[in-house]
C-alpha atoms as a PDB file:
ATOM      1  CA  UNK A   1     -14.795   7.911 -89.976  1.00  0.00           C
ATOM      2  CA  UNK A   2     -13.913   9.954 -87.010  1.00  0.00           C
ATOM      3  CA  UNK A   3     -10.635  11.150 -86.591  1.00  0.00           C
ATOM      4  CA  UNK A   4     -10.077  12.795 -83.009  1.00  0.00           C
ATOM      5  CA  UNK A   5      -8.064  11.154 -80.270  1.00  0.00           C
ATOM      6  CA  UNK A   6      -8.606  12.337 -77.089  1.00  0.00           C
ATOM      7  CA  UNK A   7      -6.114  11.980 -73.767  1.00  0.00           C
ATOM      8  CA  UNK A   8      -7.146  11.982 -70.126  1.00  0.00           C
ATOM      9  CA  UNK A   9      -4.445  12.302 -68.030  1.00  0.00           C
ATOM     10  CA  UNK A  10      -5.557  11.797 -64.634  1.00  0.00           C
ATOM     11  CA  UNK A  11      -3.169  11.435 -60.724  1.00  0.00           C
ATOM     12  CA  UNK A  12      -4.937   8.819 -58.856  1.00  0.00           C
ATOM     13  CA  UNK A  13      -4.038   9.027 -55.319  1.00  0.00           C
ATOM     14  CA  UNK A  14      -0.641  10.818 -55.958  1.00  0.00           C
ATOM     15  CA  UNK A  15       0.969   7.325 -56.695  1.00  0.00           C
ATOM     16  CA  UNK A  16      -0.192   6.453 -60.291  1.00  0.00           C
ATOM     17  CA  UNK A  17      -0.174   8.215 -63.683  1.00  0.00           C
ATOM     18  CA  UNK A  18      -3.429   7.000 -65.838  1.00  0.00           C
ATOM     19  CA  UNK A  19      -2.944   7.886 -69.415  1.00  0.00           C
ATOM     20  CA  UNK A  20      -6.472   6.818 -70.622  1.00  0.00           C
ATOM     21  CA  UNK A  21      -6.384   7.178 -74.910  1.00  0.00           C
ATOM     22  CA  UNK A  22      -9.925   7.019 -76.782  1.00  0.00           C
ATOM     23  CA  UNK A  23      -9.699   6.706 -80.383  1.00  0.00           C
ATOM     24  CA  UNK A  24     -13.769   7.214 -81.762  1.00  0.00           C
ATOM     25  CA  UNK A  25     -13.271   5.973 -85.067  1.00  0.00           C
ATOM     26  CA  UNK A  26     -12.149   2.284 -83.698  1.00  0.00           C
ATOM     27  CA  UNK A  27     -13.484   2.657 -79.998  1.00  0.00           C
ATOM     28  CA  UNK A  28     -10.330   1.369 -78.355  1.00  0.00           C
ATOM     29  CA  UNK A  29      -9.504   2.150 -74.939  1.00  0.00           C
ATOM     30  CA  UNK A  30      -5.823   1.908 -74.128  1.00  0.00           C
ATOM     31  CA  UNK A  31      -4.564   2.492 -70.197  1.00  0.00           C
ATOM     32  CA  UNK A  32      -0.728   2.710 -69.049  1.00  0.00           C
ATOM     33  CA  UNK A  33       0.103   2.580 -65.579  1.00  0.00           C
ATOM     34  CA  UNK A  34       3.351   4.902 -64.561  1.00  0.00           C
ATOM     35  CA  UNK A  35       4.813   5.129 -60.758  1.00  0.00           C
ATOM     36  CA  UNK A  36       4.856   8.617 -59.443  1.00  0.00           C
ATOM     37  CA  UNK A  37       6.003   7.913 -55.912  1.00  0.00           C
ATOM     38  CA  UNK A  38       8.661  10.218 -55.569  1.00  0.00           C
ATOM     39  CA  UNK A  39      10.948   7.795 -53.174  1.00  0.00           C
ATOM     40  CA  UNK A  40      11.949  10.546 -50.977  1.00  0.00           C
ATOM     41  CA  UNK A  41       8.266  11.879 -49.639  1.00  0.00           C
ATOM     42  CA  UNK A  42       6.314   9.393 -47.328  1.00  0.00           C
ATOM     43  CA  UNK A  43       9.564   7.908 -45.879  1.00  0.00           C
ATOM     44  CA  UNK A  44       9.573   5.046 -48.429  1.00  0.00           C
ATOM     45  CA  UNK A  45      12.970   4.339 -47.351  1.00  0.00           C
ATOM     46  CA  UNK A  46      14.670   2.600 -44.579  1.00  0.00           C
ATOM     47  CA  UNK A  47      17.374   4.055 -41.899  1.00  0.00           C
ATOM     48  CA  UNK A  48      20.765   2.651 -41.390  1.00  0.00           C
ATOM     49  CA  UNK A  49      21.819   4.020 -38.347  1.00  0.00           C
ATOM     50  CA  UNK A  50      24.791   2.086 -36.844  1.00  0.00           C
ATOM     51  CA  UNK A  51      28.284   3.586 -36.263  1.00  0.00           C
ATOM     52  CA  UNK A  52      30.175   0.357 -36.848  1.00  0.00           C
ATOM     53  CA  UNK A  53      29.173   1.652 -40.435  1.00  0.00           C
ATOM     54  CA  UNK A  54      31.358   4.570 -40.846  1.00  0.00           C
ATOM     55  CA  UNK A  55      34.028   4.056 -43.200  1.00  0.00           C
ATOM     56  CA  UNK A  56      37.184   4.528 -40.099  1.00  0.00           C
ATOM     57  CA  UNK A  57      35.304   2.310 -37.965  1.00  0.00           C
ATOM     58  CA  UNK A  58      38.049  -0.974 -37.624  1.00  0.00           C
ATOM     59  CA  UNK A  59      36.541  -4.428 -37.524  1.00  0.00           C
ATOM     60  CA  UNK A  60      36.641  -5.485 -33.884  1.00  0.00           C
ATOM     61  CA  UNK A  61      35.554  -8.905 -33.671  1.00  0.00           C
ATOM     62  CA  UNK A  62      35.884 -12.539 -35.927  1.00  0.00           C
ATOM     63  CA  UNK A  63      31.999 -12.220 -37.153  1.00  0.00           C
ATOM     64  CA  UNK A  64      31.683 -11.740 -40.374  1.00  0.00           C
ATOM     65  CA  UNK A  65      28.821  -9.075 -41.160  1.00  0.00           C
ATOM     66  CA  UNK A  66      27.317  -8.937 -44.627  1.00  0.00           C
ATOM     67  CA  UNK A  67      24.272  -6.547 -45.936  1.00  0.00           C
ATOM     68  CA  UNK A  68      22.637  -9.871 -47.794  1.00  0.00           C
ATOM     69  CA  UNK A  69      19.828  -8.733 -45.882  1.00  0.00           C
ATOM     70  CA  UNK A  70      19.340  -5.449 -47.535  1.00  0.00           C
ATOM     71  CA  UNK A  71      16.979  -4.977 -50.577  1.00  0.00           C
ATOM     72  CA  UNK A  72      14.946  -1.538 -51.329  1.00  0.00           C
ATOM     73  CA  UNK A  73      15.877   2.293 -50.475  1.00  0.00           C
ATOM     74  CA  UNK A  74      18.272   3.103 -47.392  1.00  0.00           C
ATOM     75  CA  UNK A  75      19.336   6.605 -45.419  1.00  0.00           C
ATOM     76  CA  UNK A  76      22.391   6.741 -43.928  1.00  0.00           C
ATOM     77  CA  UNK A  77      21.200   8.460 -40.463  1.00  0.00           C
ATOM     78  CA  UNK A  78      22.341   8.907 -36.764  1.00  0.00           C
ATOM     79  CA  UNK A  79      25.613   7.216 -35.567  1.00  0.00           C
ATOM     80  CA  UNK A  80      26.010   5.856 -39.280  1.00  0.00           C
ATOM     81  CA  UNK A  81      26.744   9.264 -40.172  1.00  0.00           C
ATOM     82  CA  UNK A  82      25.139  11.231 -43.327  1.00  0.00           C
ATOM     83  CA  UNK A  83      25.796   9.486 -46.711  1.00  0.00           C
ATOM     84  CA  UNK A  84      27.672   6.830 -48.338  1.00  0.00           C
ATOM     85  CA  UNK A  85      32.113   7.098 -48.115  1.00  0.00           C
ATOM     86  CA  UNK A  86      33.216   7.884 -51.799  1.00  0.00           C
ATOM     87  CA  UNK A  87      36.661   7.434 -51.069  1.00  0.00           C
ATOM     88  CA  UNK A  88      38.346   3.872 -51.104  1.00  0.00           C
ATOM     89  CA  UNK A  89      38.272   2.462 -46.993  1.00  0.00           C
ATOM     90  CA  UNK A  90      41.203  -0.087 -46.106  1.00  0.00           C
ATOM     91  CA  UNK A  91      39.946  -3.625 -45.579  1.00  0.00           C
ATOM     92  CA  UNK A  92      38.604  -4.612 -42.357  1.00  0.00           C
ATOM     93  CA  UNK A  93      36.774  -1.135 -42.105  1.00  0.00           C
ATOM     94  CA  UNK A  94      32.851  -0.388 -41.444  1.00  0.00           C
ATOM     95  CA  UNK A  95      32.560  -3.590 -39.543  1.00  0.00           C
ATOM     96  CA  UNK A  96      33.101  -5.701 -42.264  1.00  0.00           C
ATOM     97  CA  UNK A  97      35.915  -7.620 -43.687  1.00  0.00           C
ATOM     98  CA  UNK A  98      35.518  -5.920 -47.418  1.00  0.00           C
ATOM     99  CA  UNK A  99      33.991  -2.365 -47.658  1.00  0.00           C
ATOM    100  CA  UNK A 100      31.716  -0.963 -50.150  1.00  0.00           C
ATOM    101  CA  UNK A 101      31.961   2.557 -51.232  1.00  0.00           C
ATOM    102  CA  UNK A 102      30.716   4.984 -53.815  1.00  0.00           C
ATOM    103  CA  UNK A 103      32.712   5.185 -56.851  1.00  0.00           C
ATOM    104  CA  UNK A 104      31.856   9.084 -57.983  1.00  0.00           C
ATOM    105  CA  UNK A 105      29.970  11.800 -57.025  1.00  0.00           C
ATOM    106  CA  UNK A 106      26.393  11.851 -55.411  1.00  0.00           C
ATOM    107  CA  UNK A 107      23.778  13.719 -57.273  1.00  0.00           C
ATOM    108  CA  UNK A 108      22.890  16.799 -57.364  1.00  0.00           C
ATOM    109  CA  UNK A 109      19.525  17.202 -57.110  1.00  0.00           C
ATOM    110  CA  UNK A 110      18.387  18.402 -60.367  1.00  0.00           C
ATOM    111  CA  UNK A 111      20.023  15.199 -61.382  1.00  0.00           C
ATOM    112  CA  UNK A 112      17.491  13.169 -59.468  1.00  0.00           C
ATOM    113  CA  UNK A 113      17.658   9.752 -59.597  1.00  0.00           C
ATOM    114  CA  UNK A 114      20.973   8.608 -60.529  1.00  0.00           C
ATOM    115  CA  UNK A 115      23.102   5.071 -61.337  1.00  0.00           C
ATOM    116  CA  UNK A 116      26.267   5.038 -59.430  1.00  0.00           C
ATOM    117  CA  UNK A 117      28.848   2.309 -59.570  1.00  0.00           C
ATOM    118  CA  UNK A 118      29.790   1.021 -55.855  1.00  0.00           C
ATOM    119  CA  UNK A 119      33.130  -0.785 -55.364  1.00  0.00           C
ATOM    120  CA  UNK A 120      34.233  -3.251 -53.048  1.00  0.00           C
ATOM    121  CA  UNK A 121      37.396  -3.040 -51.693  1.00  0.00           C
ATOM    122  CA  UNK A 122      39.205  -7.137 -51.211  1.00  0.00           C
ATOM    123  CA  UNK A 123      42.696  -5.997 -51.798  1.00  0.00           C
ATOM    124  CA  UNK A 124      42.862  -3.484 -54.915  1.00  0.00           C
ATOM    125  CA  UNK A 125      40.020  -0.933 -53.726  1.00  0.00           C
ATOM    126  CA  UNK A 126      37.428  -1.781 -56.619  1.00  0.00           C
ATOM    127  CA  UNK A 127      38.051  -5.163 -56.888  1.00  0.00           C
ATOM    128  CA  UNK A 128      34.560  -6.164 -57.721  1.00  0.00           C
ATOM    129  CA  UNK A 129      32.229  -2.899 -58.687  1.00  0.00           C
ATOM    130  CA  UNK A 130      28.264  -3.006 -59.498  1.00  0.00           C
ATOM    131  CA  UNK A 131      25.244  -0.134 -60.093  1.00  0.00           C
ATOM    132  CA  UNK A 132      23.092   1.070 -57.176  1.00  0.00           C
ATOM    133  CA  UNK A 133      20.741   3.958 -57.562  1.00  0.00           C
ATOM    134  CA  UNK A 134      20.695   7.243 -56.005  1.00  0.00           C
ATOM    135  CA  UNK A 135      18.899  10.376 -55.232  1.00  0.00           C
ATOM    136  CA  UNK A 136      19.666  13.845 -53.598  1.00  0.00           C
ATOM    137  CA  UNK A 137      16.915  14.411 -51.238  1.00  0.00           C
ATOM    138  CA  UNK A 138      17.712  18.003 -50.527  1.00  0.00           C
ATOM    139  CA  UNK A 139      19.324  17.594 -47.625  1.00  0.00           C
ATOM    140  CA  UNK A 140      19.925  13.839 -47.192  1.00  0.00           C
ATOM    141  CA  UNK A 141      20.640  11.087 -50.163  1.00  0.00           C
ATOM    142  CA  UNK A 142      19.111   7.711 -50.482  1.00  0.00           C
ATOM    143  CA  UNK A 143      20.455   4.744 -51.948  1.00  0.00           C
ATOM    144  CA  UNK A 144      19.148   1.764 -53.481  1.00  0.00           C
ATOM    145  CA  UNK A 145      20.699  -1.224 -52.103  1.00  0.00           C
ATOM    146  CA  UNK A 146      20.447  -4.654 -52.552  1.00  0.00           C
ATOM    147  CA  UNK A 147      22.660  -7.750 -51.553  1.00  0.00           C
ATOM    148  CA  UNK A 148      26.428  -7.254 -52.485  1.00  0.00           C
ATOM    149  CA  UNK A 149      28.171  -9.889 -54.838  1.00  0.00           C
ATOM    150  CA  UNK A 150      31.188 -10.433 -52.527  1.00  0.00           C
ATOM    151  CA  UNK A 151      30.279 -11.196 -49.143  1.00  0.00           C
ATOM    152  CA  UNK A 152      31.686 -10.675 -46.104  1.00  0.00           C
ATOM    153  CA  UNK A 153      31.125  -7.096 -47.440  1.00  0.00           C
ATOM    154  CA  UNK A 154      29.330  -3.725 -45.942  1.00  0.00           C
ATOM    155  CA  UNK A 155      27.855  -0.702 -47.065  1.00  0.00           C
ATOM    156  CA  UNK A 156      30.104   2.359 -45.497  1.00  0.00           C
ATOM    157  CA  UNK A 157      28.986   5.577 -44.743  1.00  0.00           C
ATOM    158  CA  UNK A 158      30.392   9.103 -43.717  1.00  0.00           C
ATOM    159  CA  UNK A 159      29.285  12.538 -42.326  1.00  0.00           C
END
């Protein structure tokens, strides 16, 4: 009965790990699939660029705006300014009746990818809070961001 195992580790295509074991004495072949994509190369992110975003920006109109829409990994870019506000904005701020801001630090990025409590503001600053994730980029930060669970609410951002 043959005891050796042997591992093939092999990148296929830069986005997936193959960890291929072979045990000889039973012949089983046993493959796990593992994401490598780092989230910051190739631009798999989207840009929110709007200045109504930034976190002193005062809601102008009756509409009530809402990021229900968003679902994946966003850049704060352009107008919008550089990253997400980490400080508490008054109500009716970033376009939005109830803003939503980063409750901590951002990461450094030997941290990498990071789970970050964001707060939305109704009256009392964090009145409802939930976990986003982020990542230092080097010199920009990325956010995962899905649909808030307070709406009218909006994602605000800073330089």
């Amino acid at each position: 009965m043959n005891q050796f195992l042997i591992t093939y580790s092999i990148d296929f295509l830069f986005s997936y790990l193959f960890k291929c074991l072979l045990r000889l004495s039973h012949i089983c072949l046993h493959i796990s699939v593992f994401p490598l994509v780092d989230v910051c190369h190739w631009q798999n992110y989207k840009n929110l660029t709007d200045a109504e975003r930034k976190h002193d920006y005062v809601k102008q109109d009756q509409k009530e705006k809402c990021d229900d829409n968003l679902n994946g990994w966003y850049r704060f870019q352009g107008a919008a300014g550089t990253k997400m506000v980490t400080t508490c904005p008054p109500t009716d701020r970033c376009d939005a009746v109830y803003p939503i801001w980063l409750s901590g630090s951002h990461p450094t990025v030997a941290e990498g990818k990071v789970t970050r409590n964001v707060c939305i503001n109704k009256s009392k600053c964090c009145d409802i809070f939930f976990p986003i994730e982020v990542k230092n980029c080097s010199s920009y930060y990325i956010y995962k961001l899905g649909k808030p669970t307070g709406c009218p609410a909006r994602y605000c951002s800073t330089d």
